[in-house]
Protein backbone atom coordinates (compact mmCIF):
# COMPACT_ATOMS: atom_id res chain seq x y z
CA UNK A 1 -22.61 2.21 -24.64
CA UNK A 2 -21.81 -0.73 -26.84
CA UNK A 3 -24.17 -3.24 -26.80
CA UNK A 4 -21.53 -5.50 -27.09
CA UNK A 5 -19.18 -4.49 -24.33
CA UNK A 6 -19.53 -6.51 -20.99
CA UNK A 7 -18.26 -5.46 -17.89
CA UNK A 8 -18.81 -7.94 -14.97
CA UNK A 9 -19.44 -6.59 -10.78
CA UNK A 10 -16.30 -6.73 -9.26
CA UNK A 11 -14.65 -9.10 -7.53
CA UNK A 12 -14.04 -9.61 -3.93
CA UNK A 13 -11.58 -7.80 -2.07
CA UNK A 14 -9.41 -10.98 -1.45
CA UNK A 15 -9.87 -12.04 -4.46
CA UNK A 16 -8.50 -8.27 -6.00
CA UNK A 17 -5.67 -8.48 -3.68
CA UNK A 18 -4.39 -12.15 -4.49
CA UNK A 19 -5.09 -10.66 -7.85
CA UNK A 20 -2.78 -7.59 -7.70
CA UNK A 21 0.00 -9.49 -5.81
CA UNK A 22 -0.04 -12.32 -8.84
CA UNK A 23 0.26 -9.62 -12.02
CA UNK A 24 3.02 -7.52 -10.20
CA UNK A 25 4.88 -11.00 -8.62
CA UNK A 26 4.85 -10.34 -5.60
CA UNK A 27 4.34 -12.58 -2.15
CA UNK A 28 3.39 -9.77 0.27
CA UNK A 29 2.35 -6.17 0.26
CA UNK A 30 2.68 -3.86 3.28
CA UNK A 31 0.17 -1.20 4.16
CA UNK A 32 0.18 1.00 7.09
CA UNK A 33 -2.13 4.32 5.93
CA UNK A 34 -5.69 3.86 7.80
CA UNK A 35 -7.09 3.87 4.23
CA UNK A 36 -5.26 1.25 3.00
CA UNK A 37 -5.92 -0.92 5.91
CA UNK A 38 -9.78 -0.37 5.33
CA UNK A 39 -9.66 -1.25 1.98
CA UNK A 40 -7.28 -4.23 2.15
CA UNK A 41 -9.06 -5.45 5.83
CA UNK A 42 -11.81 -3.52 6.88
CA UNK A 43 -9.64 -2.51 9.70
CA UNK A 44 -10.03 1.22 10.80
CA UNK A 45 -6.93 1.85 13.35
CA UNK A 46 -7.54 4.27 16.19
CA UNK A 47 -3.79 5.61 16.50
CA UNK A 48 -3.09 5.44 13.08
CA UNK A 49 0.53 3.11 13.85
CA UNK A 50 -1.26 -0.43 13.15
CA UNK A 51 1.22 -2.44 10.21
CA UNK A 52 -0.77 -4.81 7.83
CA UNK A 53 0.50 -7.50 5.58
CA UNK A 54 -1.41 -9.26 2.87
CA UNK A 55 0.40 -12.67 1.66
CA UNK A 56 -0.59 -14.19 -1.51
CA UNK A 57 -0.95 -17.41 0.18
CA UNK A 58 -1.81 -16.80 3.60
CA UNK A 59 -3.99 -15.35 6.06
CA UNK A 60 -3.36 -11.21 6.55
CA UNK A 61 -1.25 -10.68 9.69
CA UNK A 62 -2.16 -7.13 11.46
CA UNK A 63 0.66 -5.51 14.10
CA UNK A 64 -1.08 -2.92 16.79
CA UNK A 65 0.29 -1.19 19.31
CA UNK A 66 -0.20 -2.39 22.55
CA UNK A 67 -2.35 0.47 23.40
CA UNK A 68 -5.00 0.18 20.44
CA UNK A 69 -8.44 -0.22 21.22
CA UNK A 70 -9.21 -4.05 20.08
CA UNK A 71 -13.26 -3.64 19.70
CA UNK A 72 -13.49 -3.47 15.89
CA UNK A 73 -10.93 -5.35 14.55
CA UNK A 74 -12.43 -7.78 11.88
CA UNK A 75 -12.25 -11.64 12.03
CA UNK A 76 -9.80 -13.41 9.83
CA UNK A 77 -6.55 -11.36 10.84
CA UNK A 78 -3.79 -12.90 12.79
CA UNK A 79 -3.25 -9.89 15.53
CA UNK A 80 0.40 -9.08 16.92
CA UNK A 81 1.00 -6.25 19.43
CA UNK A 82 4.20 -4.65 19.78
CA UNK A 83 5.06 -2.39 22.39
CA UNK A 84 3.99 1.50 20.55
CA UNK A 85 2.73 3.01 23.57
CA UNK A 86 4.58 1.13 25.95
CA UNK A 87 6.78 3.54 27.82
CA UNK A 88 9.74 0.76 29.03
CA UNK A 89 10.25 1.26 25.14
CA UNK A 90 12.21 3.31 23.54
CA UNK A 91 12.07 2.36 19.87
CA UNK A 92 8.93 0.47 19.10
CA UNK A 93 9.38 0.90 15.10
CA UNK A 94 12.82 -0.58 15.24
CA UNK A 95 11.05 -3.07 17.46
CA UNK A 96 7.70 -3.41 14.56
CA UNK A 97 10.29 -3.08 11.48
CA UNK A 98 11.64 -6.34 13.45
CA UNK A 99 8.99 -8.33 13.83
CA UNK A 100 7.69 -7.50 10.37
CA UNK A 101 10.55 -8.70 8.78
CA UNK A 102 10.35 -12.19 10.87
CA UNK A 103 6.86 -12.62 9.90
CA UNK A 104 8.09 -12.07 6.12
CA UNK A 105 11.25 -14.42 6.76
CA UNK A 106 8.69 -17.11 8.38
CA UNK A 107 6.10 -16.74 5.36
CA UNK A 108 9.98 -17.23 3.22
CA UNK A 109 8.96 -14.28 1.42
CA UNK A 110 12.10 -12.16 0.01
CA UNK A 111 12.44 -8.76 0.30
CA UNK A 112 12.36 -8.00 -3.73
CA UNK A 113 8.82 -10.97 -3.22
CA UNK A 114 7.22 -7.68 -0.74
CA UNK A 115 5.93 -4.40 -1.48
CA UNK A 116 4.70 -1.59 0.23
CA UNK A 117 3.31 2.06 -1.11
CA UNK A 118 6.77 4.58 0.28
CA UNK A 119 4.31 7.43 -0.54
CA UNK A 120 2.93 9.37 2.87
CA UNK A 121 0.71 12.17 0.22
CA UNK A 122 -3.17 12.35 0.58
CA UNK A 123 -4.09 9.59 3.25
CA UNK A 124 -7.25 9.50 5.21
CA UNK A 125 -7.13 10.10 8.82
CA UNK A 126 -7.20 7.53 11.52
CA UNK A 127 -9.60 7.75 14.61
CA UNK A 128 -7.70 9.87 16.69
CA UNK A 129 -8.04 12.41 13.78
CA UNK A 130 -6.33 15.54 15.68
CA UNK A 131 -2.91 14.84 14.14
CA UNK A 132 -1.35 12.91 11.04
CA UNK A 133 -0.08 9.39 11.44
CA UNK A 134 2.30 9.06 13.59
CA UNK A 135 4.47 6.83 11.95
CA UNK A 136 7.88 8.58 11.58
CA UNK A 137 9.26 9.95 8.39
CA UNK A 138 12.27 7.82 7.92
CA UNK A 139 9.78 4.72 8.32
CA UNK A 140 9.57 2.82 4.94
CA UNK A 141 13.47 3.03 5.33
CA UNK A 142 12.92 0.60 8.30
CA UNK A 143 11.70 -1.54 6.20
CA UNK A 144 13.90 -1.57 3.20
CA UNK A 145 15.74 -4.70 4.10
CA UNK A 146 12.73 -6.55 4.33
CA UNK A 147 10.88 -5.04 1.54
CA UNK A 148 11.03 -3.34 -2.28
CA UNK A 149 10.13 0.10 -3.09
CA UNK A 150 7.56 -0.97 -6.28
CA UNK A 151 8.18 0.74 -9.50
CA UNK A 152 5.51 3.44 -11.12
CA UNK A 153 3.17 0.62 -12.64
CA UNK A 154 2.77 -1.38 -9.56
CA UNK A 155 2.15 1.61 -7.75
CA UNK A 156 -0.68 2.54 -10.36
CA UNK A 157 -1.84 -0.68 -10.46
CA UNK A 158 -2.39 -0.50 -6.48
CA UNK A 159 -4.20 2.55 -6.75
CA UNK A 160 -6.65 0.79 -9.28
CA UNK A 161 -7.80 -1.48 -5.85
CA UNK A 162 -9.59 1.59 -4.91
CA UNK A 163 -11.51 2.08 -7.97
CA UNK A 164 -14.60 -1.00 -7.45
CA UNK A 165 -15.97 -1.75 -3.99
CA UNK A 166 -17.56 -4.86 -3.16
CA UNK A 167 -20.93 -5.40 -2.16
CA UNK A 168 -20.02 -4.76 1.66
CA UNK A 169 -18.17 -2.36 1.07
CA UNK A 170 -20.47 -0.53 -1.07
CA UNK A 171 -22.87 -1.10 1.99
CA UNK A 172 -20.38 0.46 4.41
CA UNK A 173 -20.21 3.60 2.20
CA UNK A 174 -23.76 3.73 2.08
CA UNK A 175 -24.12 3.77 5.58
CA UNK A 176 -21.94 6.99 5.37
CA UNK A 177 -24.23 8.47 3.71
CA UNK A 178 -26.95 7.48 5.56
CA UNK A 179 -24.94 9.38 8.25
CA UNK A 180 -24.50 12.17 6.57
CA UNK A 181 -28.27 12.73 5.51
CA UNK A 182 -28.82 13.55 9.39
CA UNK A 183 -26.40 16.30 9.32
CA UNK A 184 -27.46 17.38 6.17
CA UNK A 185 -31.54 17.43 7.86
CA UNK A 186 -29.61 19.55 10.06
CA UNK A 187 -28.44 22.31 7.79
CA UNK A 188 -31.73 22.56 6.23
CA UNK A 189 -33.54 22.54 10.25
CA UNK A 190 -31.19 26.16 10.88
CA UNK A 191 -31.44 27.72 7.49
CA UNK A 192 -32.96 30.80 9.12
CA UNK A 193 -31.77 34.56 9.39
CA UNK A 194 -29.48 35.19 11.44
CA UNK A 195 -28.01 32.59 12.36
CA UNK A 196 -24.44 32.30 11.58
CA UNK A 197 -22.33 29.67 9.22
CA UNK A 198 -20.13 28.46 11.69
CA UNK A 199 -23.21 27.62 14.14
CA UNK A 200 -24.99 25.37 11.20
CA UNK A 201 -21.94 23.50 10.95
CA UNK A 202 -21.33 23.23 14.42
CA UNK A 203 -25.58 21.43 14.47
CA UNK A 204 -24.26 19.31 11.55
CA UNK A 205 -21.32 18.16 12.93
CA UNK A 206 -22.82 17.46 15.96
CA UNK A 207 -25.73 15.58 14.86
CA UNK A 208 -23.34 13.77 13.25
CA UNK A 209 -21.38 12.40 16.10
CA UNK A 210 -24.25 11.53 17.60
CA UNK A 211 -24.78 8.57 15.90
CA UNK A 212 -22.05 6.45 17.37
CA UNK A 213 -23.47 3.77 18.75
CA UNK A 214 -26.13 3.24 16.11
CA UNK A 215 -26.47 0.28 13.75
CA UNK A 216 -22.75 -0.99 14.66
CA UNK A 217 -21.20 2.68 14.15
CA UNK A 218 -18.08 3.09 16.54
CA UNK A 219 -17.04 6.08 14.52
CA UNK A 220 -18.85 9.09 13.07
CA UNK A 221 -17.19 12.42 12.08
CA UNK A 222 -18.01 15.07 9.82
CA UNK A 223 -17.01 18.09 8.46
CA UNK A 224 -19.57 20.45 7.24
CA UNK A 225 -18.57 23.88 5.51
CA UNK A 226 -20.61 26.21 5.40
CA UNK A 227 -21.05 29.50 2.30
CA UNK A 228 -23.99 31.66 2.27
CA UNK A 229 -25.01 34.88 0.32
CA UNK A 230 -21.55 36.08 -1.24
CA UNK A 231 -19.34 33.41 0.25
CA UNK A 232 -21.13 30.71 -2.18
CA UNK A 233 -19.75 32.81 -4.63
CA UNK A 234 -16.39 31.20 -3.59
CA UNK A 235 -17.31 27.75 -2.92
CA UNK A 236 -15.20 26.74 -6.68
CA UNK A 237 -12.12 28.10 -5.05
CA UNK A 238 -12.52 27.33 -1.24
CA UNK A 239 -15.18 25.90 1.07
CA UNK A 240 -14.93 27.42 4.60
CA UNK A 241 -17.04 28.67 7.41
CA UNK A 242 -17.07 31.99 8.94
CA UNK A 243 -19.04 33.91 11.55
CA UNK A 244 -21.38 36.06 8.73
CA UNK A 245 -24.77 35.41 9.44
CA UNK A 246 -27.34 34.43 6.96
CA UNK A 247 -30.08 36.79 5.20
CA UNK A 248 -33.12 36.35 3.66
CA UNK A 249 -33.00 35.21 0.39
CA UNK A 250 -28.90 34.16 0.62
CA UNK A 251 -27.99 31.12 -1.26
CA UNK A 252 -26.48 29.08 1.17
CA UNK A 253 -24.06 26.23 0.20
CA UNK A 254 -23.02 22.86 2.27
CA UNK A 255 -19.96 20.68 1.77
CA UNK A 256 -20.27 17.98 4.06
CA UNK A 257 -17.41 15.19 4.24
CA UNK A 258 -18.44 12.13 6.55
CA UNK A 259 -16.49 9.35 7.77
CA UNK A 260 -18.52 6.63 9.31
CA UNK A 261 -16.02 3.48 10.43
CA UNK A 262 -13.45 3.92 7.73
CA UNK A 263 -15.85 4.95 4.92
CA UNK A 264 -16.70 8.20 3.27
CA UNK A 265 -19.35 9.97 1.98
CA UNK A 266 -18.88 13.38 0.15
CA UNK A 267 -21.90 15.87 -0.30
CA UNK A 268 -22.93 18.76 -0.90
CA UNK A 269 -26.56 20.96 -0.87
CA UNK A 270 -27.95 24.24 -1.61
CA UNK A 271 -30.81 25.78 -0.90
CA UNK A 272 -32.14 29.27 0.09
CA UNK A 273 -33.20 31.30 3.37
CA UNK A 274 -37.10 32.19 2.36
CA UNK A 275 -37.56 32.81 -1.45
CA UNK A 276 -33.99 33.02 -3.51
CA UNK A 277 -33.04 36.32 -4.89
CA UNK A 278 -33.86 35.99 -8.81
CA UNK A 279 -30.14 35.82 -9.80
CA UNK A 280 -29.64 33.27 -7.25
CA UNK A 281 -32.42 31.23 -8.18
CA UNK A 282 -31.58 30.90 -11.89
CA UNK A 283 -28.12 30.01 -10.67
CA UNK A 284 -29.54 27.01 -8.75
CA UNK A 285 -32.13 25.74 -11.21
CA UNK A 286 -29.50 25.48 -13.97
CA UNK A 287 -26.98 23.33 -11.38
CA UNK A 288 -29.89 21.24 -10.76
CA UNK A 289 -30.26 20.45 -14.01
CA UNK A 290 -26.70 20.21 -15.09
CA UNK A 291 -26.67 17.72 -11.99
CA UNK A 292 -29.46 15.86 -12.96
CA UNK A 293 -28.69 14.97 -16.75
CA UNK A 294 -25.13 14.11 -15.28
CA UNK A 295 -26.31 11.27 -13.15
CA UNK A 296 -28.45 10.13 -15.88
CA UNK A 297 -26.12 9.63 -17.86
CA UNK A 298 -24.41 7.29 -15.62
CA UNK A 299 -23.42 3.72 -16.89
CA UNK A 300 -20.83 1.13 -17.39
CA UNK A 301 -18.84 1.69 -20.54
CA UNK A 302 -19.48 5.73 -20.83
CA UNK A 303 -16.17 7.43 -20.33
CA UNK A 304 -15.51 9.96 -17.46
CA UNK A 305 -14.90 12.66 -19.82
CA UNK A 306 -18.46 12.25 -21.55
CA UNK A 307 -20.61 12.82 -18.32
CA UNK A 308 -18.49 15.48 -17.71
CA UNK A 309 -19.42 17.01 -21.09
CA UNK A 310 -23.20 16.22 -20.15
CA UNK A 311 -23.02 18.62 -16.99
CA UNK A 312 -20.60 21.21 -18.60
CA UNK A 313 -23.08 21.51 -21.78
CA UNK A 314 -26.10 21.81 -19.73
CA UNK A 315 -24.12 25.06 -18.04
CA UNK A 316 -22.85 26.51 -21.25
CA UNK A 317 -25.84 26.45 -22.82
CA UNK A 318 -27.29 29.04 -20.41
CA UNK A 319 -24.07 31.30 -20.67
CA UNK A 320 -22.22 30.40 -17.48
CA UNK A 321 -19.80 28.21 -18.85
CA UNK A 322 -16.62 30.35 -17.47
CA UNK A 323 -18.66 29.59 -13.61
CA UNK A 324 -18.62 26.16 -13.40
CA UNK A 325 -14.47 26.60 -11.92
CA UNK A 326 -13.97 23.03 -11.16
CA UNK A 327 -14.46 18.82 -12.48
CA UNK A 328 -18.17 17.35 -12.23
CA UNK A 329 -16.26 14.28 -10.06
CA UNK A 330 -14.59 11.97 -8.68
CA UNK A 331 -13.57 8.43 -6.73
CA UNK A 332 -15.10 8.40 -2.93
CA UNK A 333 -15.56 6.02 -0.07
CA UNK A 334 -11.94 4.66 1.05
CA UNK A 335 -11.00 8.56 1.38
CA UNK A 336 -13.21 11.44 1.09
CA UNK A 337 -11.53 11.91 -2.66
CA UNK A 338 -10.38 8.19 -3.52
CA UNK A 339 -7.44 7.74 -6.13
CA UNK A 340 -8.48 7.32 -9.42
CA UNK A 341 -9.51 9.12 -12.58
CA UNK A 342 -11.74 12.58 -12.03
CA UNK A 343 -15.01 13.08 -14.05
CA UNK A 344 -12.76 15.53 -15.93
CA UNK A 345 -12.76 17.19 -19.61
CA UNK A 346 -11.54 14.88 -22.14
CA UNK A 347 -10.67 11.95 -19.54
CA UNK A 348 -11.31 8.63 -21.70
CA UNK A 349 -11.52 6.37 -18.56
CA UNK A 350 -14.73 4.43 -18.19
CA UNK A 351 -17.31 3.94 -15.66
CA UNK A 352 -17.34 0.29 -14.49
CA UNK A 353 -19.76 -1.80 -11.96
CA UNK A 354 -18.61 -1.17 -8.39
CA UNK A 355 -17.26 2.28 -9.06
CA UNK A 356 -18.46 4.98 -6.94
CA UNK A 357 -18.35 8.75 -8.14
CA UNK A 358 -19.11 12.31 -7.06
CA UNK A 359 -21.62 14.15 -9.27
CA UNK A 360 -21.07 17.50 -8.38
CA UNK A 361 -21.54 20.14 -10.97
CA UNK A 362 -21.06 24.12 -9.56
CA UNK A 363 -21.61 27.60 -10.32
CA UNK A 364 -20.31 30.36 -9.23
CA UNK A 365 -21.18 34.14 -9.84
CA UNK A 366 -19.63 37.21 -7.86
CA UNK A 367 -21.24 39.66 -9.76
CA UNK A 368 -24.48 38.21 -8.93
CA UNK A 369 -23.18 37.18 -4.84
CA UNK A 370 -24.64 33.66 -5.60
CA UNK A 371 -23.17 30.73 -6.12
CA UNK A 372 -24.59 26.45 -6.03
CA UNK A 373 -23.49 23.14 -5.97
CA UNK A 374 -24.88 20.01 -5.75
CA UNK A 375 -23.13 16.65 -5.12
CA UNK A 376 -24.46 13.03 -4.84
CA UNK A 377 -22.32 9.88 -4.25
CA UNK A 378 -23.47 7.73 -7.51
CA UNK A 379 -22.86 3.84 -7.45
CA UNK A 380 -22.16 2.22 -11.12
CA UNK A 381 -24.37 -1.05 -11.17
CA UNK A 382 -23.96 -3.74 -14.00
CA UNK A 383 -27.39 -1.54 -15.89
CA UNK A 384 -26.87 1.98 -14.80
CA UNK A 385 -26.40 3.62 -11.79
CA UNK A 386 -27.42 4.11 -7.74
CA UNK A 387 -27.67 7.47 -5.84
CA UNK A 388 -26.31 6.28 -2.42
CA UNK A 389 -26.97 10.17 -1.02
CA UNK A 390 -31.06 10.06 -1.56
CA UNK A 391 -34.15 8.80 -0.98
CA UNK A 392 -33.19 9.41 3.03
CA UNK A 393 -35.73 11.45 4.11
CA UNK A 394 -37.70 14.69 4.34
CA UNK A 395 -34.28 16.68 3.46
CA UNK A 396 -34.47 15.71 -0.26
CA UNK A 397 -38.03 17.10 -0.89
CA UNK A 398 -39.20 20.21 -1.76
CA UNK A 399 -37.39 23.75 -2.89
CA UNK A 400 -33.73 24.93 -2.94
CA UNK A 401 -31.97 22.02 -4.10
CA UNK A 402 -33.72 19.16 -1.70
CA UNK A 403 -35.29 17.36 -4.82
CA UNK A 404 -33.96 13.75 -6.02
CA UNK A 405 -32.52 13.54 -9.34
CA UNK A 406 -34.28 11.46 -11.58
């Protein structure tokens, strides 16, 4: 990095937001994706059909419907109900598209003065997490006489709000993760012979859940996918579990995606049942390596594509270069992959304080019926880096995969 280059921790959310609305001149943006409304309020919504707008000038207004749990919603939003769940009503998003556009013509913001992202394409999941939103298709058309469809740039530069969290929200993430180390304990409590993929993620998950109602958690839901023996072999194409059941010396892989309130965590682990097969073990060491020298290289100014080159290196250099199928990273915490630029080949973007970032190089070998990842969640600080995903407990010590980068 250049001595000379400076990058300062970023600013807070309110103050990004005030930011963004300035540079693209604009009064008001409207947000109704649950990840949007964490990142813009700390607001997770339970149905997924809560409407948020952020003024330049004023204090956020949040519309729920009038059957949304009110337990978590943060101070320092005005909070108006309209009647989604109601059943004397038989449009309530002709009724919220209303009341929207009052609050916008009371605020005397103009309808090319308010934005909102049209886009419906890789959003995070609200509470109720058994179906999509439920807003309807046709729903930013509601809104068109009230507000502007932004043009390609403000749309990128919206996406850039993802990119740093602030101090509480880097906390919130690292609570995730905190989460997710006691599913993770569990996957490495059942690796054992015989038992079957789909039953260690069912322990993960499950220890998982359980932690709502611990240390101000109201929500806590993973996802744990489980690969072992031949199926890690596939984990840079797919991650699933299926009903084969382990065997001694399988490789057996974990991709673990945890939401905790709104914020993600995205991990994975390998590690062995009893002593690894020799071609499986030399898979493993050389990932843990590759992984290792990856987060190292971690810092502000160092461009995506170069610790990408650090991990890919480290796996060419022992032959397996055409294994490692996939990028080393990417954006996490708002989403369980966050907009933003990957850890990619050749991607000049850099690494700035307040950015948070998969490190997960992978290898994967049919011919040997072995294949390893390993994937932290990696916080850029204003002199390096943090691993958010360690130093949590018995689960990161000893063989297979369970040591802390350094």
């Amino acid at each position: 990095m250049n001595a000379s280059l400076v990058i300062a921790s970023p600013p807070s959310r309110a103050q990004q937001i005030h930011s963004f609305l300035q540079q693209n001149n604009l009064q008001a943006w409207i947000s109704w994706r649950p990840d949007e409304l964490v990142m813009l309020s700390g607001y997770f919504p339970f149905w997924g059909a809560s409407l948020l707008i952020n003024f330049v000038d004023a204090e956020p207004v949040l519309f729920v419907p009038k059957i949304e749990p009110r337990d978590h919603i943060p101070a320092g939003l005005q909070v108006q109900e309209y009647p989604w769940g109601d059943m004397k009503c038989s449009d309530p998003y002709a009724v919220l598209a209303s009341i929207v556009g009052d609050a916008l013509l009371n605020a005397k913001v103009r309808a090319k003065q308010a934005g909102m992202n049209p886009s419906a394409a890789r959003i995070s999941l609200p509470i109720q997490a058994a179906e999509q939103i439920p807003m309807p298709e046709n729903f930013a058309g509601l809104l068109s006489d009230v507000a502007s469809q932004p043009n390609a740039l403000c749309l990128a530069n919206f996406a850039k709000l993802y990119s740093r969290k602030t101090a509480e929200e880097t906390q919130a993430i690292r609570l995730a993760n905190q989460v997710a180390s006691v599913g993770l304990q569990a996957f490495f409590n059942n690796l054992q012979a015989g038992i079957a993929e789909a039953e260690i993620g069912a322990a993960v998950e499950s220890a998982i859940y359980r932690q709502i109602g611990r240390d101000g958690i109201f929500h806590s839901r993973g996802w744990a996918m489980v690969q072992s023996g031949p199926n890690s072999a596939d984990a840079g194409r797919f991650n699933r579990s299926t009903a084969r059941r382990l065997e001694d010396g399988d490789l057996v892989l974990i991709e673990l995606a945890t939401c905790v309130n709104g914020y993600w965590s995205d991990l994975t682990r390998t590690a062995s049942v009893g002593s690894p097969k020799p071609e499986a073990a030399s898979i493993l060491e050389i990932v843990k390596g590759a992984q290792r020298a990856a987060i190292n290289g971690v810092r502000p100014g160092i461009s995506a594509g170069d610790i990408d080159a650090i991990a890919r290196d480290k796996i060419a250099a022992q032959g397996l270069a055409a294994y490692f199928t996939h990028h080393t990273g990417h954006h996490v915490g708002f989403r369980y992959h966050d907009p933003g630029f990957g850890i990619l080949p050749g991607e000049s973007s850099v690494l700035e304080p307040g950015m948070i970032i998969t490190i997960e190089p992978g290898v994967y070998v049919p011919e040997r019926g072995a294949g390893a990842r390993i994937e932290d969640n990696v916080l850029v600080t204003e002199s390096g880096h943090e691993i958010l995903s360690r130093k949590m407990g018995s689960e990161e010590h000893g063989e297979s995969g369970r040591d802390e980068p350094s």
